[in-house]
Protein backbone atom coordinates (compact mmCIF):
# COMPACT_ATOMS: atom_id res chain seq x y z
CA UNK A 1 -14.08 -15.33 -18.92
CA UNK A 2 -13.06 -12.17 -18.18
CA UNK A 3 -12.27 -8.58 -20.57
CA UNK A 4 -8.27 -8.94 -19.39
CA UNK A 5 -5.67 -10.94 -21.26
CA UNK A 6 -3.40 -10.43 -17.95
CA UNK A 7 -3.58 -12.74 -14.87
CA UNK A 8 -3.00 -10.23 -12.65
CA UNK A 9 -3.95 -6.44 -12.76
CA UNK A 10 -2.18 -3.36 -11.18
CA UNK A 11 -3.62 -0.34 -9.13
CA UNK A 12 -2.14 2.86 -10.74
CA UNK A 13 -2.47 7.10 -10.94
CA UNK A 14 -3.74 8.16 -14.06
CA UNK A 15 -3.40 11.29 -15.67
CA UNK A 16 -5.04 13.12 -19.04
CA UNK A 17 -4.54 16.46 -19.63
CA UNK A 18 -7.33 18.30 -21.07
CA UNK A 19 -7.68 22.23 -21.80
CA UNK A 20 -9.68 22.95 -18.52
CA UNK A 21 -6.56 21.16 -16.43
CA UNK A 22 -5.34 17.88 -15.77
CA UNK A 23 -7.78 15.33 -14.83
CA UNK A 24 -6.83 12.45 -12.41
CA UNK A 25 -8.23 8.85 -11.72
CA UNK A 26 -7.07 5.66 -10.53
CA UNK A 27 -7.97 2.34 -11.80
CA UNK A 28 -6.79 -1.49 -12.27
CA UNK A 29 -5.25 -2.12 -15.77
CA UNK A 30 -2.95 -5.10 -16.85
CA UNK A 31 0.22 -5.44 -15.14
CA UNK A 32 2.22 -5.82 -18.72
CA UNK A 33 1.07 -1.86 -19.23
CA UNK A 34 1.28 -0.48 -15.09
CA UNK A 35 4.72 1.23 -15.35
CA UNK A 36 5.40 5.00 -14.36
CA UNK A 37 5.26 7.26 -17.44
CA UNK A 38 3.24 4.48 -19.75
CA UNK A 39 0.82 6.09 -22.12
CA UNK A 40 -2.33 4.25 -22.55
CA UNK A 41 -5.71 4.98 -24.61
CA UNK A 42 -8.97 4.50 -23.27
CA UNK A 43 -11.98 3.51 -25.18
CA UNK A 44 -13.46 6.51 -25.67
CA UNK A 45 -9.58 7.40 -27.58
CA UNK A 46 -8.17 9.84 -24.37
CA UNK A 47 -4.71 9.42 -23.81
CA UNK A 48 -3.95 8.79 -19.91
CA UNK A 49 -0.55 8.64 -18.29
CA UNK A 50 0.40 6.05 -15.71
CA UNK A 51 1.85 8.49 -12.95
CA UNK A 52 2.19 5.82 -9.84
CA UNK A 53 2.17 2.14 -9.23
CA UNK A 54 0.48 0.74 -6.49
CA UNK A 55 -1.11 -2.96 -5.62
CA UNK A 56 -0.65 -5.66 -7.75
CA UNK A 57 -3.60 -8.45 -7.12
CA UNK A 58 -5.13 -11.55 -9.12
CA UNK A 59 -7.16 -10.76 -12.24
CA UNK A 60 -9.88 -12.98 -10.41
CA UNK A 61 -9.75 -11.64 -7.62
CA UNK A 62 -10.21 -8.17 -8.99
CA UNK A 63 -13.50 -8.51 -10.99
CA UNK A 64 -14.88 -10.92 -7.97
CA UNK A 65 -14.55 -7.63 -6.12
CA UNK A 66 -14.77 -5.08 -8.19
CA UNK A 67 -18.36 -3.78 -6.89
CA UNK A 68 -17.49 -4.05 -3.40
CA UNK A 69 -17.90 -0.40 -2.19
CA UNK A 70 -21.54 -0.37 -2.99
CA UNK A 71 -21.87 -2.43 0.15
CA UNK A 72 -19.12 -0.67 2.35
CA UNK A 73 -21.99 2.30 3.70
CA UNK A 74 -24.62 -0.43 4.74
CA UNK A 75 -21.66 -1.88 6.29
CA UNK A 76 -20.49 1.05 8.14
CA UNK A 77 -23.53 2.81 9.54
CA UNK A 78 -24.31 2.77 12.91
């Protein structure tokens, strides 16, 4: 069981403005909510703005790999 309703989830920009600047991130939410100028709230109740659209993959595939840059530096160093 996973926290997404979605079978698949989308790679997207996001953007919050703040009054110290704009803050960017990017992150995999549902497809149903990944188009360009979406408004979504988080849990802590910020308001982000989808500003691009990238990958589209398998919810399953997703959370399988969601923690697999903690491994990419042992994987990488010489």
């Amino acid at each position: 069981m996973t926290r997404f309703k979605s079978d698949t989830l989308t790679q997207c920009r996001l953007s919050r403005h703040t009054g110290q600047g704009d803050k960017i991130t990017v992150g995999w939410i549902e497809s149903c909510f990944a188009r360009v100028g979406n408004m979504l709230e988080d849990e802590e109740r910020d308001i982000w703005e989808v500003v691009d659209v990238y990958a589209t993959q398998p919810t399953e595939y997703i959370v399988k790999h969601e923690r697999d840059y903690l491994l990419q530096r042992a994987g990488s160093d010489i």
